[in-house]
Protein backbone atom coordinates (compact mmCIF):
# COMPACT_ATOMS: atom_id res chain seq x y z
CA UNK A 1 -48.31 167.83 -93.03
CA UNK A 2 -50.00 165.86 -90.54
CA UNK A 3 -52.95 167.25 -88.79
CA UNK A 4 -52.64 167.17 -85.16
CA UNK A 5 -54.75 164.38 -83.02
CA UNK A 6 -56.19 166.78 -80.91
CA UNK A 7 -55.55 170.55 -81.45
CA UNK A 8 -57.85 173.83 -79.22
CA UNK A 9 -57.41 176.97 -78.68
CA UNK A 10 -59.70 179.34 -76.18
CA UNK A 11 -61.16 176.10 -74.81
CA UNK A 12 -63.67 176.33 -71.92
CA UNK A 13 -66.27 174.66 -70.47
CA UNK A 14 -68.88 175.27 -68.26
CA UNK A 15 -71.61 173.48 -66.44
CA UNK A 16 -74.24 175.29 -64.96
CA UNK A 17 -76.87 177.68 -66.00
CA UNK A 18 -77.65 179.95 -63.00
CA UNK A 19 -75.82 183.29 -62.27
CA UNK A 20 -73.43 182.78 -59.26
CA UNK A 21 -73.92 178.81 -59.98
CA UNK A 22 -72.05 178.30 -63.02
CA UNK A 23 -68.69 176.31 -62.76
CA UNK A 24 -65.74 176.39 -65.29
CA UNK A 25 -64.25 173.23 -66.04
CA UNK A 26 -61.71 174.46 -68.48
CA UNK A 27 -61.10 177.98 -69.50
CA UNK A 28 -58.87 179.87 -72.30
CA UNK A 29 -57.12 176.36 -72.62
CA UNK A 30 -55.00 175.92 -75.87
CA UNK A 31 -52.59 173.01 -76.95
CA UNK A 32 -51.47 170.90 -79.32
CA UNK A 33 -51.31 167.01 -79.67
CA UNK A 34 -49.09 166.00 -82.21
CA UNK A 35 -50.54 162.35 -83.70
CA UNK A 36 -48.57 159.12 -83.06
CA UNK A 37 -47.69 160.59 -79.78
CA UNK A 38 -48.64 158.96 -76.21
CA UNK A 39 -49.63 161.72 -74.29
CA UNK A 40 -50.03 161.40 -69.99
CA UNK A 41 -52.94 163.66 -69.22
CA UNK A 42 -52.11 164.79 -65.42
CA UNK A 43 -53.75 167.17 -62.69
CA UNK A 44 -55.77 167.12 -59.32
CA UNK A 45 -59.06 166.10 -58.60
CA UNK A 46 -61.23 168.91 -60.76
CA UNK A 47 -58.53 170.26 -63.00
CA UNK A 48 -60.65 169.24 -65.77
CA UNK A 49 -59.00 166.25 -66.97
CA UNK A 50 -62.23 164.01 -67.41
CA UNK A 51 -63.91 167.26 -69.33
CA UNK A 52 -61.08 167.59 -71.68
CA UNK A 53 -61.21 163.61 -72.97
CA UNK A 54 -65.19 164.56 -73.13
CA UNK A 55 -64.94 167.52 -75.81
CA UNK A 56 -62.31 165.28 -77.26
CA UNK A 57 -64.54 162.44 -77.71
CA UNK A 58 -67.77 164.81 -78.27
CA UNK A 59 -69.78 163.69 -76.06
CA UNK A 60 -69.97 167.65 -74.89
CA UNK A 61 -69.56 170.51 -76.76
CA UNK A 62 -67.32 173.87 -75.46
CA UNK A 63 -69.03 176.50 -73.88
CA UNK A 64 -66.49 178.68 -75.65
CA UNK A 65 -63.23 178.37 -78.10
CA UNK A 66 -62.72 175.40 -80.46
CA UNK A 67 -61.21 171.82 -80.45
CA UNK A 68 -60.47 169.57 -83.06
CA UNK A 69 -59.80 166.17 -83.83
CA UNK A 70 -57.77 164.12 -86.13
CA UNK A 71 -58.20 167.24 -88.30
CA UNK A 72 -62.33 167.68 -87.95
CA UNK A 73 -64.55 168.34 -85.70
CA UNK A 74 -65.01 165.78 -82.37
CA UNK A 75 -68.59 164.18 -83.58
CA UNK A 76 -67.11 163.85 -87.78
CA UNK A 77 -63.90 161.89 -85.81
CA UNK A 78 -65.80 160.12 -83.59
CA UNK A 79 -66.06 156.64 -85.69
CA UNK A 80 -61.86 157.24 -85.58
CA UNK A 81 -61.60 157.32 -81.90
CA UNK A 82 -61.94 155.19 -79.42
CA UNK A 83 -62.72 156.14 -75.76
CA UNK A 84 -62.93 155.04 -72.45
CA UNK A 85 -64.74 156.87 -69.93
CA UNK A 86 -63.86 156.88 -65.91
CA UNK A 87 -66.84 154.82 -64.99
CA UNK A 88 -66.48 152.12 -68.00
CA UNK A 89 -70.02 152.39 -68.72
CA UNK A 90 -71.05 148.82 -70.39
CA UNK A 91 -74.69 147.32 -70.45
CA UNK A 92 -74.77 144.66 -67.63
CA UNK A 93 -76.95 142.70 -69.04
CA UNK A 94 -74.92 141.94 -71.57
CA UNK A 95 -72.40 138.69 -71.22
CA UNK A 96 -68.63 139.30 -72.08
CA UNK A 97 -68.97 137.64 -75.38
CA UNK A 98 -72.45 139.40 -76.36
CA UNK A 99 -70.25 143.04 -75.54
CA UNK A 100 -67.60 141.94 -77.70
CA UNK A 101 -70.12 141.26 -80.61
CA UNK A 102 -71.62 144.25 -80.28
CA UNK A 103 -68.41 146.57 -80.44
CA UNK A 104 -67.69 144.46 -83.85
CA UNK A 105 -71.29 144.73 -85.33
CA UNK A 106 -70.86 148.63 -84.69
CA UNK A 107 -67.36 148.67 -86.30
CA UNK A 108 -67.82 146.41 -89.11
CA UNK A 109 -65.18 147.98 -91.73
CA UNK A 110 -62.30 148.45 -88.83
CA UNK A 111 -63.07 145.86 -86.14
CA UNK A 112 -59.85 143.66 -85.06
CA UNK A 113 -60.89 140.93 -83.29
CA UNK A 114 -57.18 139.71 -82.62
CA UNK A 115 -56.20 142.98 -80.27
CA UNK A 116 -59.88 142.56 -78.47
CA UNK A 117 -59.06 138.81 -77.97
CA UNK A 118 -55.38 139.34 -76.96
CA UNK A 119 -56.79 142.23 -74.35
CA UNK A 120 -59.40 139.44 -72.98
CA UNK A 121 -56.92 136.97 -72.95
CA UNK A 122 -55.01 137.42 -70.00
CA UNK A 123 -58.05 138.83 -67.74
CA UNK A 124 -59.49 135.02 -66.44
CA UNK A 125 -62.85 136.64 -67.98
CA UNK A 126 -65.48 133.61 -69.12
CA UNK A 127 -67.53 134.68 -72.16
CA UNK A 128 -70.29 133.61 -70.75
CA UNK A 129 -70.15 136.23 -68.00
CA UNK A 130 -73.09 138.76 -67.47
CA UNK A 131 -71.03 142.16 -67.16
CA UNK A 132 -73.12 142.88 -63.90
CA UNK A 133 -71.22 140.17 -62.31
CA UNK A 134 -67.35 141.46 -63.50
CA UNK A 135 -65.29 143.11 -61.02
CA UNK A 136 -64.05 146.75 -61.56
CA UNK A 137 -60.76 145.23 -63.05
CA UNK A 138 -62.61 142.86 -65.21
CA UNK A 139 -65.11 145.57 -66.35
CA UNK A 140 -62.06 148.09 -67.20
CA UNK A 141 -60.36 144.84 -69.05
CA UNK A 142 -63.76 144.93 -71.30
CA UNK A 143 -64.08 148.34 -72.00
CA UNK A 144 -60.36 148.50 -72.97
CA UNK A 145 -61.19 145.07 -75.38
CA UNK A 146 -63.80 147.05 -77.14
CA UNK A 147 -61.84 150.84 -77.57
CA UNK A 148 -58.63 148.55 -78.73
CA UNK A 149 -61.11 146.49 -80.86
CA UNK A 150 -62.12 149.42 -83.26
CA UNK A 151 -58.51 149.74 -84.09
CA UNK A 152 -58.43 153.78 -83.28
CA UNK A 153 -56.71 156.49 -84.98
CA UNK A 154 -56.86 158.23 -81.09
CA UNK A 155 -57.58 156.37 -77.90
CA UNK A 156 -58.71 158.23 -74.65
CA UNK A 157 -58.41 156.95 -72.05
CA UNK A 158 -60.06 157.98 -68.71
CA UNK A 159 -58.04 157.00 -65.36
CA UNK A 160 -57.27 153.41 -67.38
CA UNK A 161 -55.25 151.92 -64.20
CA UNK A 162 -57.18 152.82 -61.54
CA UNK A 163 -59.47 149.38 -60.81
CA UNK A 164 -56.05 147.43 -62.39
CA UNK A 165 -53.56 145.68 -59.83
CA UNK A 166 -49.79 146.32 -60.46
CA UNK A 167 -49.15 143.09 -63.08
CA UNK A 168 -52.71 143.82 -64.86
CA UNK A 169 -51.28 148.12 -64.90
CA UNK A 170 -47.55 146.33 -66.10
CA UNK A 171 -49.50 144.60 -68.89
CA UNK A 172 -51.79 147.31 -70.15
CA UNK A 173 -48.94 149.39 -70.85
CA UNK A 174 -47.32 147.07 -72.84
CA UNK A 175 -50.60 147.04 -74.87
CA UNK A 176 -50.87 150.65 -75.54
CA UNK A 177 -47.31 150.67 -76.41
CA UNK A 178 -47.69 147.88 -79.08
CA UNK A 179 -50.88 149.59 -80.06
CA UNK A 180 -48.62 152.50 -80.81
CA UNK A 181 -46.17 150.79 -82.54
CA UNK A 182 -48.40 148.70 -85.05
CA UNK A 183 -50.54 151.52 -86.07
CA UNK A 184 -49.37 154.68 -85.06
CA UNK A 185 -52.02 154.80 -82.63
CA UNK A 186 -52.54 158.55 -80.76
CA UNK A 187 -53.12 158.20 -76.89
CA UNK A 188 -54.12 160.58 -74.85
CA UNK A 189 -54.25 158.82 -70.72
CA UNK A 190 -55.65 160.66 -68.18
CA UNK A 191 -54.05 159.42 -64.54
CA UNK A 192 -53.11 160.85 -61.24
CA UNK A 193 -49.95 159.12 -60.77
CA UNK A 194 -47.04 160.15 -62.84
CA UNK A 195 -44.79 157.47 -61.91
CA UNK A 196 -46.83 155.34 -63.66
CA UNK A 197 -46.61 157.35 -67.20
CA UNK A 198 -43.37 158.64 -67.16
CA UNK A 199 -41.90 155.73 -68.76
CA UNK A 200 -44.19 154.83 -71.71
CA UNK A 201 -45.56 158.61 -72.49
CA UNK A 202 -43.25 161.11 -74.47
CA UNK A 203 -45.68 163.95 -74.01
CA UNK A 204 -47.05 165.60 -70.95
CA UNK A 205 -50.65 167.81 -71.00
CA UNK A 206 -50.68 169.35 -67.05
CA UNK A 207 -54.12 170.75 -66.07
CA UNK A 208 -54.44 173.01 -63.00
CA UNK A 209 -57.48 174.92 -61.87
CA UNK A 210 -59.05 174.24 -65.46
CA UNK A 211 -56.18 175.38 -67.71
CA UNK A 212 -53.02 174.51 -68.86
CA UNK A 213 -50.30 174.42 -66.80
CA UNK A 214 -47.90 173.04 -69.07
CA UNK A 215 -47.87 170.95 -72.30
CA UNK A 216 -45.37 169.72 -75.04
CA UNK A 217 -43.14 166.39 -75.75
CA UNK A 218 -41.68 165.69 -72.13
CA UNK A 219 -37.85 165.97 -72.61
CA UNK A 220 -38.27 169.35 -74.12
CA UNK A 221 -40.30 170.43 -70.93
CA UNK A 222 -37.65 168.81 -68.58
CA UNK A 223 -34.74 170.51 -70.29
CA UNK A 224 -36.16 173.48 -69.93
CA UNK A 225 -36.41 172.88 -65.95
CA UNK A 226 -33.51 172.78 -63.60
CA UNK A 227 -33.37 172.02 -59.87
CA UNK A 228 -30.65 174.11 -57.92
CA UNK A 229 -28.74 174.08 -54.63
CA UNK A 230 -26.92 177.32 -54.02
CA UNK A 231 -26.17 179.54 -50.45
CA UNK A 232 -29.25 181.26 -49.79
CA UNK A 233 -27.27 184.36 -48.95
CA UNK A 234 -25.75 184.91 -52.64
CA UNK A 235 -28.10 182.82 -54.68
CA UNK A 236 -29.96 185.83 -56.53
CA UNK A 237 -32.98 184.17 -58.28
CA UNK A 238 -34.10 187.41 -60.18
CA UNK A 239 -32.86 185.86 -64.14
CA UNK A 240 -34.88 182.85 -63.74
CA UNK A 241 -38.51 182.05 -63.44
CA UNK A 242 -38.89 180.23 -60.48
CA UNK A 243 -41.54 177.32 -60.45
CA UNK A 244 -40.64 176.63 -56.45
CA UNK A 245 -38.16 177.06 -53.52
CA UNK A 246 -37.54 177.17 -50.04
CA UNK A 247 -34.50 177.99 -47.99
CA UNK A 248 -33.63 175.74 -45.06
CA UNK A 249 -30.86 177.14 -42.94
CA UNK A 250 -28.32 178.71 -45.06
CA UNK A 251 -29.41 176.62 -48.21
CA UNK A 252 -31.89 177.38 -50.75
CA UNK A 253 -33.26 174.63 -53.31
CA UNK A 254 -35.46 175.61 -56.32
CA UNK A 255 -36.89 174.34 -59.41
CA UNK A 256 -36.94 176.74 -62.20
CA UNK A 257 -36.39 177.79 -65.55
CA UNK A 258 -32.97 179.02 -66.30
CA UNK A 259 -33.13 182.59 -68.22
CA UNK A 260 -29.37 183.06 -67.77
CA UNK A 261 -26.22 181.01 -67.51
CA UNK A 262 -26.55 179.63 -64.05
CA UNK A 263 -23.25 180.25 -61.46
CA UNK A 264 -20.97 177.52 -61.33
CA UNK A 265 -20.76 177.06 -58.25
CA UNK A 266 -24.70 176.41 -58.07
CA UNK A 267 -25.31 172.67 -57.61
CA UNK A 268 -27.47 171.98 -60.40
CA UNK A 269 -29.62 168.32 -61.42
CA UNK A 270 -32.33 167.93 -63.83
CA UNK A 271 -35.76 167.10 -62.12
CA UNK A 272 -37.85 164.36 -62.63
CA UNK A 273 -41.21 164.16 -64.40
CA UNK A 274 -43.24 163.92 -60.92
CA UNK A 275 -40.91 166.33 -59.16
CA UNK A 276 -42.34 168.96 -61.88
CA UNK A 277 -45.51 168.29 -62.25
CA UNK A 278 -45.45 168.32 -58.20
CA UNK A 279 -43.85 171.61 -58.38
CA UNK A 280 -46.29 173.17 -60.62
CA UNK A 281 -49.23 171.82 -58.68
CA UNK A 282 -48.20 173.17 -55.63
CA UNK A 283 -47.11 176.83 -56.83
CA UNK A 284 -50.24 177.44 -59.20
CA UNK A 285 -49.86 180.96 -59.24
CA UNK A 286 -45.89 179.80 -61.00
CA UNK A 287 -46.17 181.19 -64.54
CA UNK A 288 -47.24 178.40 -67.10
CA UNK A 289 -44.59 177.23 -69.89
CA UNK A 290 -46.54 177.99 -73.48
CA UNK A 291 -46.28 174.54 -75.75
CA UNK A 292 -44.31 176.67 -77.95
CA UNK A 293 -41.81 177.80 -75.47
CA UNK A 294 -40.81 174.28 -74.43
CA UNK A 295 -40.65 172.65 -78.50
C-alpha cells in the first residue's frame, strides 16, 4: 500500500511565546493526501495555508500533533520534495543561468535539466540575467524551473499564479499536469481563487480559521453537497445539515448535505467547486465534512 504524500493528525501550530500573545496558525487539523493526487489548497487570508506547505516542507516544526511525508518525517523527505514558497526567495545576485546550476549541483542524482529548460523556455528570461533585475513573473518562472528541476516525488506550491498573467497561469497548469502524468508527481497548490483549480485538481484541502473545513478527492465532496430551491413555507430543513441559506420572499435556497431523500418537488442542482468552498467560508460555524465522510 502506498503511503500517503502528506498525512497529520492533531496538527497545530503556533507562533508566539508570550501568554495572551500567542497565535494559532493551525489547530487539531487532520487529513490525508493520497500520492499522485493534485491537491488545490484553498482558504482566506490567515487560514493557515502558507503554515501548512511549511510543516510540509519542514522548514517549521508543529507546536503540537504530527505530520508526515511521503511516509517519513518532513526533514528525512525533504531531498524528495520540492517547494516553492510565497515570496520565491532566490539569491539576486545570482544570474538565471548561475540559479539553474546551482539547483543541479544540489540535486546531482535526480536533477532534470529538460523540465527546468522547458519551464525557462517560454518565460523571454536571458541567462545572463542577475535575478535582482527579474520581474515577479520572471522570478516565480525561476523558482518553479528549479522545484520542477529536482524531479519531486511532492511539489508545494505557495500561491504559484499570483505574479503570472492569464497565458503564463494557462501554461503553468499544463506543466503541473504533465508533471503529473510523467512521474506521478504529488501536488499540493495553495491559491485563493478556485476557478483557477477546479479544472486541473481532483482533490480539495479547505482551511478556515486554522483547521479543516473540508478535505477529500473533489467529486466525492460535491456529491455529497446539493443546492435546493423549495417554498420557504413547507421546505423543513431539519434531515439535512445545512452549509447555507436564505429565504427571499416565499423562496428559500440552500446548500447542504442531504441526510434524507430530498422532496420531489424540491428543485435540486449540484453546486460548483467555488459555490462550496464560498459557502463554507462564509458559514464557518457550518459543521465540517470529515475526509472520511466524503470518500
Amino acid at each position: 500500500m502506498t503511503d500517503p504524500a502528506i498525512e497529520a493528525t492533531g496538527l497545530g501550530k503556533r507562533f508566539g511565546r508570550r501568554p495572551g500573545r500567542a497565535r494559532w496558525a493551525l489547530r487539531d487539523c487532520a487529513l490525508r493526501l493520497p500520492a499522485g493526487r493534485v491537491c488545490a489548497v484553498v482558504g482566506p487570508n490567515g487560514a493557515g495555508k502558507s503554515t501548512l506547505l511549511a510543516l510540509a516542507a519542514g522548514l517549521t516544526t508543529p507546536a503540537e500533533g504530527r505530520i508526515t511525508v511521503l511516509g517519513t518525517d518532513p526533514a528525512s523527505a525533504r531531498a524528495r520534495v520540492g517547494y516553492v514558497a510565497q515570496d520565491k526567495p532566490l539569491y539576486p545576485q545570482l544570474t538565471v543561468a548561475e540559479t539553474l546550476r546551482m539547483g543541479a549541483d544540489l540535486n546531482p542524482a535526480r536533477w532534470d535539466a529538460a523540465t527546468a529548460e522547458r519551464v525557462m523556455a517560454t518565460g523571454d528570461l536571458d541567462p545572463r540575467s542577475k535575478v535582482r533585475s527579474l520581474s515577479g513573473g520572471q522570478r516565480t518562472r525561476v523558482a518553479l524551473a528549479l522545484a520542477l528541476g529536482k524531479r519531486p516525488e511532492l511539489l508545494l506550491l505557495d500561491e504559484p499564479m499570483a505574479d503570472l498573467d492569464p497565458l503564463a497561469r494557462h501554461e503553468l497548469m499544463g506543466t503541473l499536469m504533465a508533471q503529473t502524468a510523467q512521474y506521478g508527481t504529488t501536488i499540493a497548490m495553495s491559491s485563493h481563487v478556485v476557478a483557477e483549480l477546479e479544472d486541473s485538481c481532483d482533490h480539495l484541502l479547505l482551511l478556515g480559521g486554522g483547521t479543516v473545513r473540508l478535505s477529500g478527492e473533489i467529486d466525492a465532496l460535491l456529491e455529497a453537497h446539493a443546492r435546493v430551491s423549495a417554498p420557504a413555507d413547507t421546505a423543513d430543513l431539519t434531515p439535512h445539515t445545512v452549509v447555507e441559506s436564505r429565504t427571499t420572499g416565499r423562496q428559500l435556497t440552500a446548500l447542504l448535505r442531504p441526510g434524507a431523500p430530498l422532496p420531489t418537488h424540491w428543485r435540486t442542482s449540484a453546486p460548483t467547486l467555488e459555490e462550496l468552498v464560498l459557502a463554507h467560508l462564509r458559514n464557518p460555524e457550518a459543521p465540517a465534512l470529515p475526509q472520511e465522510a466524503a470518500a
